[in-house]
C-alpha atoms as a PDB file:
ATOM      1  CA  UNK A   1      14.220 -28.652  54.397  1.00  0.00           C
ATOM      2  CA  UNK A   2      14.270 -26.229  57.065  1.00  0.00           C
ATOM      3  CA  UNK A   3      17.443 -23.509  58.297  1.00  0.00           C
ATOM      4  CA  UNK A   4      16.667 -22.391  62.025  1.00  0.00           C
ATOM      5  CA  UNK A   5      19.569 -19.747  62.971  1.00  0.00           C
ATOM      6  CA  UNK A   6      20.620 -20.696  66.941  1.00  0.00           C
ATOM      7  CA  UNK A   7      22.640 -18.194  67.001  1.00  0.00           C
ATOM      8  CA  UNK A   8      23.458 -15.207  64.763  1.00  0.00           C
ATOM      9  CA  UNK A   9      26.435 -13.383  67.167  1.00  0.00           C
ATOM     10  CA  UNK A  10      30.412 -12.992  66.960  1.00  0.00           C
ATOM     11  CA  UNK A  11      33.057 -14.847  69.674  1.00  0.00           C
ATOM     12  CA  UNK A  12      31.909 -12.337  71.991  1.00  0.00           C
ATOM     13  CA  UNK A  13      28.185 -12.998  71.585  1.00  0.00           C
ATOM     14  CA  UNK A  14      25.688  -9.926  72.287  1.00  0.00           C
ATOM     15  CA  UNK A  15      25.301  -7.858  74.647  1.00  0.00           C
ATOM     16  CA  UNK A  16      29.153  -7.776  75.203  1.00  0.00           C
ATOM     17  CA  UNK A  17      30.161  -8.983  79.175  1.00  0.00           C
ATOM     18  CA  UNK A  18      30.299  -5.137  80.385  1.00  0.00           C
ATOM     19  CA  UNK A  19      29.439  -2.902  77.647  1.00  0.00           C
ATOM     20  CA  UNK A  20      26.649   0.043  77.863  1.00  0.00           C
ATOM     21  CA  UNK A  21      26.146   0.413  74.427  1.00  0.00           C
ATOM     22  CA  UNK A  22      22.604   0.813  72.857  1.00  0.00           C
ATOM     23  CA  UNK A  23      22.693  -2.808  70.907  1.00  0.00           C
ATOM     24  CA  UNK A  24      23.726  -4.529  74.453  1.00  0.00           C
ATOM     25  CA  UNK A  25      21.194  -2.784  76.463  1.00  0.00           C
ATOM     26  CA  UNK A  26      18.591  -2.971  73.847  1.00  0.00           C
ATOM     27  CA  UNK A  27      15.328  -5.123  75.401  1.00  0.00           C
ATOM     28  CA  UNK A  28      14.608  -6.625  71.867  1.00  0.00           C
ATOM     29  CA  UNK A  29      15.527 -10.046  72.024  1.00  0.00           C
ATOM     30  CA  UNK A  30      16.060  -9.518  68.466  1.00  0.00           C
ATOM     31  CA  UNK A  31      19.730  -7.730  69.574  1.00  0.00           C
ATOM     32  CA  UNK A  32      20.473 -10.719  71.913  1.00  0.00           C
ATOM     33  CA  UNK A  33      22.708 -12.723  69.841  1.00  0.00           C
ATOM     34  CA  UNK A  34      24.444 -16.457  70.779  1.00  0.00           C
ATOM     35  CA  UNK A  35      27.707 -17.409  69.310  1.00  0.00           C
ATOM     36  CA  UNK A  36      27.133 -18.423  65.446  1.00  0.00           C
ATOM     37  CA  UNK A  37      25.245 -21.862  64.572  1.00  0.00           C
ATOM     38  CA  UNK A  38      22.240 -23.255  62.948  1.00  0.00           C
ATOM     39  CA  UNK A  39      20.523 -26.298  62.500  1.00  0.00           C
ATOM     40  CA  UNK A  40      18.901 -28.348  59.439  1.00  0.00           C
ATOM     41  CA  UNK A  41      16.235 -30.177  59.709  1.00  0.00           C
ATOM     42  CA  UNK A  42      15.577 -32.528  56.619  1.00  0.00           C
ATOM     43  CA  UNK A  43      12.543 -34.738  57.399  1.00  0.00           C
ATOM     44  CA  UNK A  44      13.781 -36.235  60.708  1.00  0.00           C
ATOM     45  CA  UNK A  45      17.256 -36.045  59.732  1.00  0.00           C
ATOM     46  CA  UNK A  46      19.132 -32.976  62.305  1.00  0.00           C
ATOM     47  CA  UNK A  47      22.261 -31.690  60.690  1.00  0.00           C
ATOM     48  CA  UNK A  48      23.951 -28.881  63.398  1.00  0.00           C
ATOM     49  CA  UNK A  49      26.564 -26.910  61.337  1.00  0.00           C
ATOM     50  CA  UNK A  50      29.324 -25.850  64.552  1.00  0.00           C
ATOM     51  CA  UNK A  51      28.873 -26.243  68.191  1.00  0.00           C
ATOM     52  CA  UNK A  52      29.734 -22.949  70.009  1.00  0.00           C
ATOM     53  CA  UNK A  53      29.658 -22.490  73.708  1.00  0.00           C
ATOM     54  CA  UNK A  54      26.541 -21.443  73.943  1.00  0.00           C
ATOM     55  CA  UNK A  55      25.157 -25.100  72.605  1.00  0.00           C
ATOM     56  CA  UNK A  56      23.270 -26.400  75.453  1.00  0.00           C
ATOM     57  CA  UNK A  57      21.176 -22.721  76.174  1.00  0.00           C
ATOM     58  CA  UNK A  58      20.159 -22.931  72.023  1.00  0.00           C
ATOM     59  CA  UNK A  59      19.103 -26.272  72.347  1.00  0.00           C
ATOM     60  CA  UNK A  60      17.085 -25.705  75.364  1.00  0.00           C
ATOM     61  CA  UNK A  61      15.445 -22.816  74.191  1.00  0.00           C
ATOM     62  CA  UNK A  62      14.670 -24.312  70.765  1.00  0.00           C
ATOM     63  CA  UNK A  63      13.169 -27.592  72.496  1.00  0.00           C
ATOM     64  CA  UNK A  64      15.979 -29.616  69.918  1.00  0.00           C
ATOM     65  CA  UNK A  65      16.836 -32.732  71.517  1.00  0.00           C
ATOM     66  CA  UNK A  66      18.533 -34.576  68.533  1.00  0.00           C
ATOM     67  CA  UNK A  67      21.097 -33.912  66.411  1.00  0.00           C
ATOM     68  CA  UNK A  68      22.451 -36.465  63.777  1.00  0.00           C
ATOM     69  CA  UNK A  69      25.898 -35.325  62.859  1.00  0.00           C
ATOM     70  CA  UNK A  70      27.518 -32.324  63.119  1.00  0.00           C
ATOM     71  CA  UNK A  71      29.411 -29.923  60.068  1.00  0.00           C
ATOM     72  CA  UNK A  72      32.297 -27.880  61.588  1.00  0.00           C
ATOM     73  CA  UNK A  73      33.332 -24.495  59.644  1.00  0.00           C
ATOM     74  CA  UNK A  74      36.548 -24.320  61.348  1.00  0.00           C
ATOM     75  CA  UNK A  75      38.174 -24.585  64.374  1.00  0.00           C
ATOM     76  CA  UNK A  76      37.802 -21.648  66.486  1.00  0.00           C
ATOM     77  CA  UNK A  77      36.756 -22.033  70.233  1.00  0.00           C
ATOM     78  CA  UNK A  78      33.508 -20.334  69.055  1.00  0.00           C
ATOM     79  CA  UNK A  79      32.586 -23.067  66.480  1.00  0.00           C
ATOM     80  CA  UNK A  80      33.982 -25.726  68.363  1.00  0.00           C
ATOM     81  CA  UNK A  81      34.336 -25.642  72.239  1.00  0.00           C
ATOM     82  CA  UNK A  82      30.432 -26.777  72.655  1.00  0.00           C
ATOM     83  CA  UNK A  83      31.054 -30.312  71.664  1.00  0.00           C
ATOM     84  CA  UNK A  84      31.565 -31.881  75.565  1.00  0.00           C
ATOM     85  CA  UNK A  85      27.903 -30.587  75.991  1.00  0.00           C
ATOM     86  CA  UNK A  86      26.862 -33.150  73.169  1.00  0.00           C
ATOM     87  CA  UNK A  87      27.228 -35.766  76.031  1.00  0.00           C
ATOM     88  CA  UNK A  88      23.496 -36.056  77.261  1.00  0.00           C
ATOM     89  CA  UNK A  89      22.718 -36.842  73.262  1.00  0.00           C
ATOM     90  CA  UNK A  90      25.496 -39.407  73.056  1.00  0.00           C
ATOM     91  CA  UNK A  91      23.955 -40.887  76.566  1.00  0.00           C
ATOM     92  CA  UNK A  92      20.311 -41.174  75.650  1.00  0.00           C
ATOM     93  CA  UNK A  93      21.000 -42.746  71.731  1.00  0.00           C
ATOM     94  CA  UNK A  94      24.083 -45.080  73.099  1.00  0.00           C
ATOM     95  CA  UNK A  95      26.497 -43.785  70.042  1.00  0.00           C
ATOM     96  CA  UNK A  96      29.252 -41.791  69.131  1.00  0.00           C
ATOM     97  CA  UNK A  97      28.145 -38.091  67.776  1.00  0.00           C
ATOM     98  CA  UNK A  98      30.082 -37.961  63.665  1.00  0.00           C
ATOM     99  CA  UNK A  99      31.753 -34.988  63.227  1.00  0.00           C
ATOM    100  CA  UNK A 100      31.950 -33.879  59.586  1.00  0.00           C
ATOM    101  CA  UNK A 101      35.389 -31.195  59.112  1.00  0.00           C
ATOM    102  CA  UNK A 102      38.569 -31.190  57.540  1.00  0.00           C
ATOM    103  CA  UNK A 103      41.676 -32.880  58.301  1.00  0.00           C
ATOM    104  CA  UNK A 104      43.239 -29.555  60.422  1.00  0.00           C
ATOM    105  CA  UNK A 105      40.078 -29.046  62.105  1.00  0.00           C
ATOM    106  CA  UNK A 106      39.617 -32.859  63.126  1.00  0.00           C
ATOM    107  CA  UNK A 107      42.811 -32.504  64.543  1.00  0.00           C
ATOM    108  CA  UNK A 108      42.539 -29.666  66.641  1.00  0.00           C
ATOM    109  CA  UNK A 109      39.228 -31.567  68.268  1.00  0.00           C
ATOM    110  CA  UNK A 110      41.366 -34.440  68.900  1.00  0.00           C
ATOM    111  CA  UNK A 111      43.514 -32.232  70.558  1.00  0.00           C
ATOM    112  CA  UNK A 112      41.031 -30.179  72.583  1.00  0.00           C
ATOM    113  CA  UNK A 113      39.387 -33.177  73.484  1.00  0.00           C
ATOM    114  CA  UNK A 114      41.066 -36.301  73.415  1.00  0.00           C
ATOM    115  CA  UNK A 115      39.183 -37.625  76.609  1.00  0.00           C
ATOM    116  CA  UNK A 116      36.374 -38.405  73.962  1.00  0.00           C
ATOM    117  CA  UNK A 117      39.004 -40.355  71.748  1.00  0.00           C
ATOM    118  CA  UNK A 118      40.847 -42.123  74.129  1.00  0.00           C
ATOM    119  CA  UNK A 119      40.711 -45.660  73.717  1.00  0.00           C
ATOM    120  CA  UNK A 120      39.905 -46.696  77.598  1.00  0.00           C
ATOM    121  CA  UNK A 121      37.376 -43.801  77.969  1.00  0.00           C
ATOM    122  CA  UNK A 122      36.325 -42.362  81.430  1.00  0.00           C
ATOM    123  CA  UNK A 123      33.408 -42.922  83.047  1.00  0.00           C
ATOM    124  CA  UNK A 124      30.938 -40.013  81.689  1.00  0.00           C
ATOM    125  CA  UNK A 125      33.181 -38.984  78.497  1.00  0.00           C
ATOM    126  CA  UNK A 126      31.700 -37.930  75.096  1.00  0.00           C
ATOM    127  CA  UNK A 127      32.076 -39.919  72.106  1.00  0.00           C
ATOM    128  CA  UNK A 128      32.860 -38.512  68.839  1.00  0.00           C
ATOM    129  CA  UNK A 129      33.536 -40.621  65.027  1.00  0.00           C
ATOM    130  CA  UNK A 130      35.515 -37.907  62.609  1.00  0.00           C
ATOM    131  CA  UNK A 131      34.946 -38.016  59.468  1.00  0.00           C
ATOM    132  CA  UNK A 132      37.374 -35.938  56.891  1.00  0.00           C
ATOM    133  CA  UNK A 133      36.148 -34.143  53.999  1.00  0.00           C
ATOM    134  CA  UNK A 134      37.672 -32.200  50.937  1.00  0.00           C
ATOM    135  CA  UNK A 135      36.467 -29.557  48.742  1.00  0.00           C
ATOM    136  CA  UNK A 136      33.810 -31.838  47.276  1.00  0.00           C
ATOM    137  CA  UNK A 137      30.286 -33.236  47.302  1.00  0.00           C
ATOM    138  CA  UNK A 138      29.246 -35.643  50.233  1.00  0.00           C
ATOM    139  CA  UNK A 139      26.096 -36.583  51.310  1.00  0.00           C
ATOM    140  CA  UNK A 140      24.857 -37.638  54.958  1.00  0.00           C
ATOM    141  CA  UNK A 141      21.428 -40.055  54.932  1.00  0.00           C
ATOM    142  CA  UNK A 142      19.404 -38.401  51.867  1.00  0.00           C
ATOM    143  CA  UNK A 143      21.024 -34.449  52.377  1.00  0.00           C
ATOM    144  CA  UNK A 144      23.863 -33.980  49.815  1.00  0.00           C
ATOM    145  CA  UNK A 145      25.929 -31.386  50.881  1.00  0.00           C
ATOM    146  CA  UNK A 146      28.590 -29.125  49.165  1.00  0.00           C
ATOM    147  CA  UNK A 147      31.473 -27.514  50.908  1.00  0.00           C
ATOM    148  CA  UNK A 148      32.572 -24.018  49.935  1.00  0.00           C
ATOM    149  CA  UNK A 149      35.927 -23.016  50.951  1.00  0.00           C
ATOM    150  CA  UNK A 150      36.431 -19.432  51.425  1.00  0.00           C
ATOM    151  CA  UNK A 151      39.178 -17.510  53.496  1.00  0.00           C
ATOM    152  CA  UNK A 152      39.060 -16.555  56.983  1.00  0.00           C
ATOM    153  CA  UNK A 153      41.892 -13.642  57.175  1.00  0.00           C
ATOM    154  CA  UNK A 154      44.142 -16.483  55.730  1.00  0.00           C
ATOM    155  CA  UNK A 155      42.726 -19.432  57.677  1.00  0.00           C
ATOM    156  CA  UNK A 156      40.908 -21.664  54.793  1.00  0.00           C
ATOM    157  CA  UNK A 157      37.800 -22.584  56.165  1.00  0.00           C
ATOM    158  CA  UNK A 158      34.328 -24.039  54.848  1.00  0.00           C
ATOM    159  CA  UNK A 159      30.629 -22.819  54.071  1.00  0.00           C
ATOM    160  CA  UNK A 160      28.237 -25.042  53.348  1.00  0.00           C
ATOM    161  CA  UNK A 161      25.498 -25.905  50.441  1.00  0.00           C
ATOM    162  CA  UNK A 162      22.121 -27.485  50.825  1.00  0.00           C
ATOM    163  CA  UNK A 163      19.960 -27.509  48.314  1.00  0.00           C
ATOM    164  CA  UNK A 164      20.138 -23.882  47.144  1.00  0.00           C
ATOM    165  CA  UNK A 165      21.030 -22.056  49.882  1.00  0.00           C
ATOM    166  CA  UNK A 166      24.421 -21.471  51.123  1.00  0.00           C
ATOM    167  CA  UNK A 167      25.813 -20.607  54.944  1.00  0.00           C
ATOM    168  CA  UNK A 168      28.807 -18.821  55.364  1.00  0.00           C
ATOM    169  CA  UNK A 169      31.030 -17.718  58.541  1.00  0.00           C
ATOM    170  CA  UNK A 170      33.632 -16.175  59.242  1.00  0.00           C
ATOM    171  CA  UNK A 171      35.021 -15.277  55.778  1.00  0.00           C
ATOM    172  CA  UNK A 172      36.980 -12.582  54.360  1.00  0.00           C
ATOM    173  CA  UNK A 173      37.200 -13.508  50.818  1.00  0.00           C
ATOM    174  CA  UNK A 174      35.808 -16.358  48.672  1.00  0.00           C
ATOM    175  CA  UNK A 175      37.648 -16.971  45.269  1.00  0.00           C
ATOM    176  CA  UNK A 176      36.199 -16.600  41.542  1.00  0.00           C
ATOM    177  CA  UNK A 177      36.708 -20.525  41.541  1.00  0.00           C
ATOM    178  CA  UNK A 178      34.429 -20.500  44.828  1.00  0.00           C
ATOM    179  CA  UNK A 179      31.784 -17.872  43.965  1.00  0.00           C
ATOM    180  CA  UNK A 180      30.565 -20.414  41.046  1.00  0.00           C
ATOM    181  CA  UNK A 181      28.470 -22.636  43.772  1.00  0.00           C
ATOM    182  CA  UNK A 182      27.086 -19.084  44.785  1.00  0.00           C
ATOM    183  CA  UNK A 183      25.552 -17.819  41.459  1.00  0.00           C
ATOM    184  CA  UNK A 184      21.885 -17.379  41.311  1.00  0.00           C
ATOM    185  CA  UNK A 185      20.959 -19.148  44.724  1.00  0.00           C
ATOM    186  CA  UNK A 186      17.619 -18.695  46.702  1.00  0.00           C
ATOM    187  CA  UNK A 187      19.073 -17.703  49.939  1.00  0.00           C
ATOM    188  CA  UNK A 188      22.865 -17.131  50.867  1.00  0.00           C
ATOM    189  CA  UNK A 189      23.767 -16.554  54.342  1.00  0.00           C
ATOM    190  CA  UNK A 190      26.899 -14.533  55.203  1.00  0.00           C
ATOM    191  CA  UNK A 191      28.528 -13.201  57.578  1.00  0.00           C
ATOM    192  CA  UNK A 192      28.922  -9.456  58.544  1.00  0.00           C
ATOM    193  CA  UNK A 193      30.843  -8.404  61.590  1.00  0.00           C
ATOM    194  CA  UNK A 194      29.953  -4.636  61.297  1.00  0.00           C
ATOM    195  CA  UNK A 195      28.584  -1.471  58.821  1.00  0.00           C
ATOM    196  CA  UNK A 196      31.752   0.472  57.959  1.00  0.00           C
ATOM    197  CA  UNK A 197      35.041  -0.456  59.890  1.00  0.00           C
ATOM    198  CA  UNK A 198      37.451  -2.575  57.904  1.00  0.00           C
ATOM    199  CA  UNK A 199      38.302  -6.160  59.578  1.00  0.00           C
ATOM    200  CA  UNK A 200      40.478  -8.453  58.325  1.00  0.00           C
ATOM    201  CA  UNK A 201      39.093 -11.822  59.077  1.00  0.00           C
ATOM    202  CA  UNK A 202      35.354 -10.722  58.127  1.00  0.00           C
ATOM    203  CA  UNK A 203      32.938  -9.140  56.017  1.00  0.00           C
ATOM    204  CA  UNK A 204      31.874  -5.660  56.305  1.00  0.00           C
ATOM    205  CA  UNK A 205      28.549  -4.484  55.242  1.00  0.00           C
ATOM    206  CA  UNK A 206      30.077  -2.523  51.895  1.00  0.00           C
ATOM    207  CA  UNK A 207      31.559  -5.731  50.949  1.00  0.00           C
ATOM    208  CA  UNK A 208      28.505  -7.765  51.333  1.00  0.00           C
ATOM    209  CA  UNK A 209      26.466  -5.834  49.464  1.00  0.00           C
ATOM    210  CA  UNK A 210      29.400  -5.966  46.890  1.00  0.00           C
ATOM    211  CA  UNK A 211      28.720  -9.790  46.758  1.00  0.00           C
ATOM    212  CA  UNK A 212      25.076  -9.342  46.416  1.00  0.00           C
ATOM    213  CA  UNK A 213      25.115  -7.577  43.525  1.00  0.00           C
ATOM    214  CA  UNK A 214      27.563  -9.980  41.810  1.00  0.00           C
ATOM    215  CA  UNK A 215      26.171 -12.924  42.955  1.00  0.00           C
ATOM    216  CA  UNK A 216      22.410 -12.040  42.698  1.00  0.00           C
ATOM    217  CA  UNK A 217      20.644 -14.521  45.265  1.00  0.00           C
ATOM    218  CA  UNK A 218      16.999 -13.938  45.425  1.00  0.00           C
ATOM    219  CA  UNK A 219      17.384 -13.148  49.574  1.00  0.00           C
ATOM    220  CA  UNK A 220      20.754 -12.706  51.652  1.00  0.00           C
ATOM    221  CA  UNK A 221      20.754 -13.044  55.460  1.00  0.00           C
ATOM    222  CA  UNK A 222      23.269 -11.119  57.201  1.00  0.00           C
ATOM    223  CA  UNK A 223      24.871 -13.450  60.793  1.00  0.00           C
ATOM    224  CA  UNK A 224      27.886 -13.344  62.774  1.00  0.00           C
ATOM    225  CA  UNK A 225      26.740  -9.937  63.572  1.00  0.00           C
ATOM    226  CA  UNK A 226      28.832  -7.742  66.268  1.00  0.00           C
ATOM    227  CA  UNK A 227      27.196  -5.361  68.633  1.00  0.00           C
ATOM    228  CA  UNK A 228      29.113  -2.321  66.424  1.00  0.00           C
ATOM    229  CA  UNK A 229      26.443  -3.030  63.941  1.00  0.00           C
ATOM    230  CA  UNK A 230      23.566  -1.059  65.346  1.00  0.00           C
ATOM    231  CA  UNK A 231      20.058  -2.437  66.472  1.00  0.00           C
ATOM    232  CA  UNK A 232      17.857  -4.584  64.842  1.00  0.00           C
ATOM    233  CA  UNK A 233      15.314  -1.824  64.522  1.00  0.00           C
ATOM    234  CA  UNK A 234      17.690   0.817  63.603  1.00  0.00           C
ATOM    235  CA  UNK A 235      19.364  -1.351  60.632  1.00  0.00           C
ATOM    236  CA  UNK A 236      17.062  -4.055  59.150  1.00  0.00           C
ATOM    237  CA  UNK A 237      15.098  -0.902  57.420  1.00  0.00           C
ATOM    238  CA  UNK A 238      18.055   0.378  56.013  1.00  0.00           C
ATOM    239  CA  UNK A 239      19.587  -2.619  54.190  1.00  0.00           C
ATOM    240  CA  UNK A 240      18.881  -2.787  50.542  1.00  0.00           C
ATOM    241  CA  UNK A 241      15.859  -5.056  49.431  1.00  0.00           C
ATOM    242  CA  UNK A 242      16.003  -8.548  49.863  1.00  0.00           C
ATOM    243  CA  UNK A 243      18.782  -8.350  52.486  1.00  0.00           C
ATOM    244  CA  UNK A 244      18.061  -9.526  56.144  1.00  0.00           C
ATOM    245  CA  UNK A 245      19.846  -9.453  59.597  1.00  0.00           C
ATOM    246  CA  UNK A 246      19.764 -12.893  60.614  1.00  0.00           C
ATOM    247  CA  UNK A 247      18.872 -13.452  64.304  1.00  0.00           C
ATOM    248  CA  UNK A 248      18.123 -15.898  67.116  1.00  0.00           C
ATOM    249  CA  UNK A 249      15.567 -18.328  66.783  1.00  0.00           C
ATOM    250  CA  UNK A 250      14.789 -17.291  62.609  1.00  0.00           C
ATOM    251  CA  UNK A 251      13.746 -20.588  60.762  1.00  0.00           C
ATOM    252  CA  UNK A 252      13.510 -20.275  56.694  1.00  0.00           C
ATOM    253  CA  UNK A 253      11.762 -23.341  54.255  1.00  0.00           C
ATOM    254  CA  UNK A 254      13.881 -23.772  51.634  1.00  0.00           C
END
């Protein structure tokens, strides 16, 4: 199986619209960062884990032109407001695109786009089949898959595990209960906003490497990184071995 990171950035994305600082007018492209999402590739099987706004420009640049089904963390606009540009996909394979999410977050795509639900669709629409999951083991074509719900300020949202690696977004705190699908893994992907300032809907660096120490995966890959973190070349040298920043266009075997 095969992780490739299309995007490694917060809402905002990096650079920032209008900011001067040195990560947004850094010429690495390392420190150019799309809204968060990454495919899985398992055989010929294409798993996209959320659908951002910046969804058509990653698969572009990546050369993907299939995806399979999609798994939605939550519902922010971030994670979610890509879908309508899943519509040349539904065109050239003639079927509705299944969306894997819970029962809040299938709701809230209903209601952000119920031109792809309607029953008498227009001309041009998308297509989408929701399917609802729980806290619990499912499996799409031969990848079994294992949700991990962790807290988002105090919006319960989902990670998910493949295998024995993990990817997580947008959380704040993930429960004792929780932390015993992250024990001992070969690669855990998390998300760190910034290095020091305190946020209440995500990681900070401090608190990462909290969870690395407790959880003890053999490699951790920082993503939904903010330009307040510093540059790619500044930073990746400083984090503690075996700890990565994630960023566009990575791929990892696992």
């Amino acid at each position: 199986m095969k992780l490739k990171f299309l995007g490694t950035g917060t809402s905002q994305g990096v650079p920032v619209i209008g900011c001067r600082c040195r990560v947004c007018t850094s010429e690495n492209p390392k420190d150019r960062r799309f809204r968060a999402s990454v495919m899985i590739t398992n055989d010929d099987q294409k798993i996209l884990v959320d659908c951002g706004p910046d969804f058509r420009q990653q698969m572009l640049i990546n050369e993907e032109e299939k995806v399979d089904a999609v798994l939605i963390t939550h519902e922010h606009n971030d994670h979610v407001i890509g879908l309508d540009d899943m519509r040349p996909l539904i065109f050239r394979y003639g079927r509705d695109i299944p969306i894997y999410c819970s029962k809040r977050v299938g709701d809230e795509i209903t209601s952000r786009f119920p031109y792809a639900f309607a029953e008498v669709k227009y001309p041009g629409a998308p297509s989408f089949e929701l399917f609802e999951i729980e806290n619990k083991p499912f499996t799409l074509g031969n990848t079994e898959i294992t949700p991990v719900e962790v807290s988002h300020y105090k919006l319960k949202i989902f990670g998910y595990k493949f295998k024995n690696l993990v990817y997580i977004t947008d959380a704040s705190y993930i429960s004792k209960a929780e932390k015993e699908k992250l024990k001992n893994l070969d690669c855990l992907i998390l998300n760190c906003i910034r290095k020091t300032e305190p946020h209440p809907a995500h990681f900070i660096l401090p608190e990462v490497i909290e969870l690395f120490n407790e959880l003890k995966p053999k490699k951790l890959y920082l993503t939904h990184i903010s330009h307040h973190f510093g540059t790619y070349s500044t930073e990746e040298n400083k984090l503690p071995e075996n700890i990565h920043l994630a960023f566009d266009g990575l791929e990892i075997d696992f």
